[in-house]
N, C-alpha and C. Protein backbone atom coordinates (compact mmCIF):
# COMPACT_ATOMS: atom_id res chain seq x y z
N UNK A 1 11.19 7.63 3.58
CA UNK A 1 10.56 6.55 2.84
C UNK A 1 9.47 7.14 1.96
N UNK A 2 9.23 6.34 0.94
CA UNK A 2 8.27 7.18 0.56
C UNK A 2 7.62 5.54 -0.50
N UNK A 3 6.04 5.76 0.12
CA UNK A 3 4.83 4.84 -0.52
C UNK A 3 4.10 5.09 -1.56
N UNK A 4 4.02 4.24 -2.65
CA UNK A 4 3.24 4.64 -3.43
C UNK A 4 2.03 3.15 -3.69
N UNK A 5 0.84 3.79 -3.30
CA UNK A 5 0.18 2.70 -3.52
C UNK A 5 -0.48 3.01 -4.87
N UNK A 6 -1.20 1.99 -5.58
CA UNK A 6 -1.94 1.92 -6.97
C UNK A 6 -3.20 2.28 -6.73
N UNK A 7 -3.56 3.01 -7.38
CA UNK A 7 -5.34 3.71 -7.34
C UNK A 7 -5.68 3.39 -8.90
N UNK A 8 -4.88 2.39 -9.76
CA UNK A 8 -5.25 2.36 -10.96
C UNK A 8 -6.86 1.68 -11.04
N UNK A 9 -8.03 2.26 -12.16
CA UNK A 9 -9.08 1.83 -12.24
C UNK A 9 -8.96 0.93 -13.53
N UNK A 10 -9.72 -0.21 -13.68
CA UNK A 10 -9.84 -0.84 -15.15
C UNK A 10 -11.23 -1.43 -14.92
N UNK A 11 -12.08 -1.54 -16.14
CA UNK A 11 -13.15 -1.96 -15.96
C UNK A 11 -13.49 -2.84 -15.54
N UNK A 12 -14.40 -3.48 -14.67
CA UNK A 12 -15.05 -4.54 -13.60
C UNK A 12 -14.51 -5.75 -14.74
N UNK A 13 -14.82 -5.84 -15.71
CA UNK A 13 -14.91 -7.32 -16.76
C UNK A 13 -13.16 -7.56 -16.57
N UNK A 14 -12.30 -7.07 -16.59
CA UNK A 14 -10.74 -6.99 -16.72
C UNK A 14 -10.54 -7.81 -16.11
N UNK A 15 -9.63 -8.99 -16.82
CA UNK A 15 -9.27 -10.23 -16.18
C UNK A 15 -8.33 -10.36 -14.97
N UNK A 16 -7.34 -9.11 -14.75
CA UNK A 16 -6.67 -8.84 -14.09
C UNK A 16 -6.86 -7.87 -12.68
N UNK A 17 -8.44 -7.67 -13.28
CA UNK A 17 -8.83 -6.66 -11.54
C UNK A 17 -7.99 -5.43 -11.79
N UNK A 18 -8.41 -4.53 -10.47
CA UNK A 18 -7.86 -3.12 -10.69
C UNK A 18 -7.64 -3.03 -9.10
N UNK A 19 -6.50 -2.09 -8.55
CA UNK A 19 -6.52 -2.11 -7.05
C UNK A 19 -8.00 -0.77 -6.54
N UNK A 20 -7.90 0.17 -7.17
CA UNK A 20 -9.04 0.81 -6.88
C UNK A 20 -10.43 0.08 -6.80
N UNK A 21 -10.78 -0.97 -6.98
CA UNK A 21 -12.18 -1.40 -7.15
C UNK A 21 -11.88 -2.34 -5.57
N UNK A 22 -10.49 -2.39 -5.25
CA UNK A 22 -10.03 -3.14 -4.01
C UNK A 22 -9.64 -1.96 -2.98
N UNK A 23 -10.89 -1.14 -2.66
CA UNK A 23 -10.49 0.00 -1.59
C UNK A 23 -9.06 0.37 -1.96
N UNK A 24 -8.35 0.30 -2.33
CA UNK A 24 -6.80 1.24 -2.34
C UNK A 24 -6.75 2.78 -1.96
N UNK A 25 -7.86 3.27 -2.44
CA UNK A 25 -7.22 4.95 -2.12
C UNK A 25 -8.07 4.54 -0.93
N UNK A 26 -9.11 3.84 -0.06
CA UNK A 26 -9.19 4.20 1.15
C UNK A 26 -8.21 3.83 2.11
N UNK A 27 -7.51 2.64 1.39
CA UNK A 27 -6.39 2.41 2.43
C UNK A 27 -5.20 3.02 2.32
N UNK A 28 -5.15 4.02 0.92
CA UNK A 28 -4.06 4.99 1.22
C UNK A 28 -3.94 5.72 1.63
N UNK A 29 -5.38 6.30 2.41
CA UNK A 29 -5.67 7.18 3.16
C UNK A 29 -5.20 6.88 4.37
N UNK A 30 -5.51 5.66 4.91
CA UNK A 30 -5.46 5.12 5.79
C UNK A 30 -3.90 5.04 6.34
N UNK A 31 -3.41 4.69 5.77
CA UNK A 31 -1.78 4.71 6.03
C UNK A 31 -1.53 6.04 6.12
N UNK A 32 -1.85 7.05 5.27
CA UNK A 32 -1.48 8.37 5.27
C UNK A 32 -1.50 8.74 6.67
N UNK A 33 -2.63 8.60 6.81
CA UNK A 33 -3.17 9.68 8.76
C UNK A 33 -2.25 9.01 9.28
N UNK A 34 -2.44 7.38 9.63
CA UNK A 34 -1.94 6.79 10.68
C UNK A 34 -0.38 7.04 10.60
N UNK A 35 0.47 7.54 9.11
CA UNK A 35 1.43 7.72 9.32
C UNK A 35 1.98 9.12 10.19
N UNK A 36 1.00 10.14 9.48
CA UNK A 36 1.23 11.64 10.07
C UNK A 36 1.05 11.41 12.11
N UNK A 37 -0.23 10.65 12.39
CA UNK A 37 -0.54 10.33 13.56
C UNK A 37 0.09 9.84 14.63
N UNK A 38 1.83 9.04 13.88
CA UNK A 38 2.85 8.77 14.62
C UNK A 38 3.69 9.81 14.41
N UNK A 39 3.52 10.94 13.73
CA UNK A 39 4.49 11.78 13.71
C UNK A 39 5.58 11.37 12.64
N UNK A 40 5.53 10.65 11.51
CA UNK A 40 6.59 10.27 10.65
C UNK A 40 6.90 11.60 9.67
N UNK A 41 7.49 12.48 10.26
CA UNK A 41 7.53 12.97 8.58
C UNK A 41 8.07 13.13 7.78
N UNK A 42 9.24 11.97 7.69
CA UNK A 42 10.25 11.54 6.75
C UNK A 42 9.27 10.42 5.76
N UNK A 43 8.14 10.15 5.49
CA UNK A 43 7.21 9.31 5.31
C UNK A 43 6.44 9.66 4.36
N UNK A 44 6.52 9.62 2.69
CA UNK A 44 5.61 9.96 1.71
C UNK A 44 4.66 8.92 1.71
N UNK A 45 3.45 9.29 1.63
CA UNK A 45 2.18 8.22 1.00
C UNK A 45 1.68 8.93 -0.09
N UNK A 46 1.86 8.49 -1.23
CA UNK A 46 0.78 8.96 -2.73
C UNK A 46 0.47 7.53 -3.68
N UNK A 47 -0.87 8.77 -4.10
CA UNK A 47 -0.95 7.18 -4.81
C UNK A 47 -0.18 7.32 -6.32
N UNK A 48 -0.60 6.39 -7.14
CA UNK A 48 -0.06 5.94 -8.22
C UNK A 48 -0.99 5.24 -9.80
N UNK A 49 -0.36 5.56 -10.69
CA UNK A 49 -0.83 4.79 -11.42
C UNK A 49 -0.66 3.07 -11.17
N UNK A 50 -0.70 2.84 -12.18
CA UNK A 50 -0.85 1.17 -12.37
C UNK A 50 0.71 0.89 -11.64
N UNK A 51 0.54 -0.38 -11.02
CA UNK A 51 1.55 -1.12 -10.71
C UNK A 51 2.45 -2.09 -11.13
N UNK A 52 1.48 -2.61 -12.28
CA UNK A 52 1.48 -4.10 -12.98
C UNK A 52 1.17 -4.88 -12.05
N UNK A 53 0.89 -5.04 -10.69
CA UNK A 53 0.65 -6.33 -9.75
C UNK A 53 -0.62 -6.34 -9.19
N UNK A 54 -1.77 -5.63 -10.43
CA UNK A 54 -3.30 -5.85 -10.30
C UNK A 54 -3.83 -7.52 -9.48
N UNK A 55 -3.54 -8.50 -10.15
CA UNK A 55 -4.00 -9.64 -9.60
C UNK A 55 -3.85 -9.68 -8.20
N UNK A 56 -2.63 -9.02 -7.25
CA UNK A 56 -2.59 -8.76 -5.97
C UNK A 56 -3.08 -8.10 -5.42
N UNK A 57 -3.43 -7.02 -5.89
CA UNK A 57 -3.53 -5.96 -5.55
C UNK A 57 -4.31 -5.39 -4.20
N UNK A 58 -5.40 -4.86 -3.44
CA UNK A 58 -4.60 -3.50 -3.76
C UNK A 58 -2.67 -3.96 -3.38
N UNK A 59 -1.98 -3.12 -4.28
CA UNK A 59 -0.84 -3.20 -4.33
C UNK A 59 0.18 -2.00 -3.71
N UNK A 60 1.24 -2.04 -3.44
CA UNK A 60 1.67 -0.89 -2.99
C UNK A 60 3.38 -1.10 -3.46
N UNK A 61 4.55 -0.36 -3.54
CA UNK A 61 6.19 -0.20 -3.15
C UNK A 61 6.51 0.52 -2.78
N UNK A 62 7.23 0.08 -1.24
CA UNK A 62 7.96 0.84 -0.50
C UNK A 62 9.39 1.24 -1.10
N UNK A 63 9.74 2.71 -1.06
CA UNK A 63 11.05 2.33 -1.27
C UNK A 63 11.86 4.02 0.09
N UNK A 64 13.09 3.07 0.48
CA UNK A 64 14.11 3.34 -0.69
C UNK A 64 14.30 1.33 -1.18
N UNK A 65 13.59 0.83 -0.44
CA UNK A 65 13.88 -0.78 -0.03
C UNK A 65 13.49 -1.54 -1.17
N UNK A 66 12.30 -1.05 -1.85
CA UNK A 66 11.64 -1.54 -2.99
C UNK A 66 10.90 -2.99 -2.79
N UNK A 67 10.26 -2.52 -1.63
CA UNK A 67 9.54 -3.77 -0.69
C UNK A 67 8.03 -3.64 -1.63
N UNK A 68 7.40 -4.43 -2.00
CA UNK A 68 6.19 -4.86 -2.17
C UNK A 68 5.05 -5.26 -1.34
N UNK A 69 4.22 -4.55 -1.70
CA UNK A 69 2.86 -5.02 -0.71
C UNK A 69 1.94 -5.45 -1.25
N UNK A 70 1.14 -6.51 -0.98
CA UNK A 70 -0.71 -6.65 -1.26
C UNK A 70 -1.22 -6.04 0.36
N UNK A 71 -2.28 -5.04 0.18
CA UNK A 71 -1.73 -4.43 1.32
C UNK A 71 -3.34 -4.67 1.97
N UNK A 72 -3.51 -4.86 3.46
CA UNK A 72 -4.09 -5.10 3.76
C UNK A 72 -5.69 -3.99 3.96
N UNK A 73 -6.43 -4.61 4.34
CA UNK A 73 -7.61 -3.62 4.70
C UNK A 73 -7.96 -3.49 6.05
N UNK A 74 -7.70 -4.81 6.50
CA UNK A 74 -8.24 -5.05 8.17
C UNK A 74 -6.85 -3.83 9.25
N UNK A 75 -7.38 -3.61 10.14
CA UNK A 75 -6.74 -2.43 11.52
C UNK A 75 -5.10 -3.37 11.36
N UNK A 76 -5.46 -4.56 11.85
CA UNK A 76 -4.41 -5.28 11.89
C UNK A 76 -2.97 -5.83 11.14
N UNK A 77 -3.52 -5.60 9.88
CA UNK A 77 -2.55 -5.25 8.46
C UNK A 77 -1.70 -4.11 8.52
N UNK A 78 -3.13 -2.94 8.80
CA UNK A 78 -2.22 -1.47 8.16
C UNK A 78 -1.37 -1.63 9.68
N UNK A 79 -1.46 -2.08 10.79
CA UNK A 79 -0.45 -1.79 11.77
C UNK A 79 0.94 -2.05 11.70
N UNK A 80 0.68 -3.24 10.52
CA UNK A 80 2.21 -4.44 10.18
C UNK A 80 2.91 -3.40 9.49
N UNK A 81 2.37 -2.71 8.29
CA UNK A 81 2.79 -1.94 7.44
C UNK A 81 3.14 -0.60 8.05
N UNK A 82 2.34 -0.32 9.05
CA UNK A 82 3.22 1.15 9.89
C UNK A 82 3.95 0.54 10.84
N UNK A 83 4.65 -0.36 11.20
CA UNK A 83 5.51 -0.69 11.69
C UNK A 83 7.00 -1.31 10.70
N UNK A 84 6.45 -1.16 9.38
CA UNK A 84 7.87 -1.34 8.27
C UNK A 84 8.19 0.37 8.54
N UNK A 85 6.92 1.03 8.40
CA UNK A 85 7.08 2.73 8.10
C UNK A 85 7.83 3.22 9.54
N UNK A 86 8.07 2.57 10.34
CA UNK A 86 8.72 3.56 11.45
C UNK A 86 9.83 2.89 11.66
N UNK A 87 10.78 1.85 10.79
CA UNK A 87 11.61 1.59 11.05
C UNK A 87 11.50 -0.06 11.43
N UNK A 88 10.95 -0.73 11.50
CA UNK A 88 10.67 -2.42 11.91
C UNK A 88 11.13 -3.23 11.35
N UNK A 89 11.28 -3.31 10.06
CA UNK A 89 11.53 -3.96 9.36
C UNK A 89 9.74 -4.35 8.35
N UNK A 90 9.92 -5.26 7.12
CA UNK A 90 9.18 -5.67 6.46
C UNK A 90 8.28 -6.38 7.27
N UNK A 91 6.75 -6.03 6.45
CA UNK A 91 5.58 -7.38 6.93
C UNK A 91 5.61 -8.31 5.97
N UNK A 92 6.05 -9.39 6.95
CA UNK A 92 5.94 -10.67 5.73
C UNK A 92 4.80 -11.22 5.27
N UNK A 93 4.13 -11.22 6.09
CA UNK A 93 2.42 -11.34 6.19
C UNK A 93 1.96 -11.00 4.55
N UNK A 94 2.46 -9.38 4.74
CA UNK A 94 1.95 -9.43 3.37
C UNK A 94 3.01 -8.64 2.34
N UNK A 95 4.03 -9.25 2.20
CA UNK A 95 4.79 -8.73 1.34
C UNK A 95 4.92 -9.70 -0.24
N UNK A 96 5.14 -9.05 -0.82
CA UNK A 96 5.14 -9.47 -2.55
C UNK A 96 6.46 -9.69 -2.38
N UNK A 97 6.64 -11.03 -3.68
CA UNK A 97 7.95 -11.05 -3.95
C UNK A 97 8.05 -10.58 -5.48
């Protein structure tokens, strides 16, 4: 699998928000460890430019599935989302359509 979340920046005034000003690279960090930490290492996390799905954001796509995320910040989120990463299936909680 392999994640790419958005670390795109745009200035504070931007009508559309930016996922970086929405913690994103800390929570791509975050997924990162916790992924290595289960031992996944069929499991890319990088970040990314822009997503186009700023207003959601922070944003993320899984693929090979091409699953969408607004991805969480709280312990309890990133757990949903490492449980798509080890095989679970999707978090609906917080999946984009």
């Amino acid at each position: 699998m392999h994640v790419f979340v958005c670390t795109n920046k745009r200035e504070d005034s931007h009508p559309r928000g930016c996922c970086s000003s929405k913690q994103s690279l800390e929570i791509m960090t975050n997924i990162k460890r916790a992924a290595r930490a289960e031992g996944l290492t069929d499991v890319r996390v990088n970040k990314s430019g822009c997503l186009d799905r700023c207003e959601f954001g922070p944003s993320c796509v899984i693929y090979p599935e091409g699953t969408w995320y607004s991805l969480p910040s709280d312990e309890e989120g990133l757990d949903e989302i490492l449980l798509h990463l080890k095989g679970e299936g999707p978090s609906r909680r917080h999946e984009m359509g």
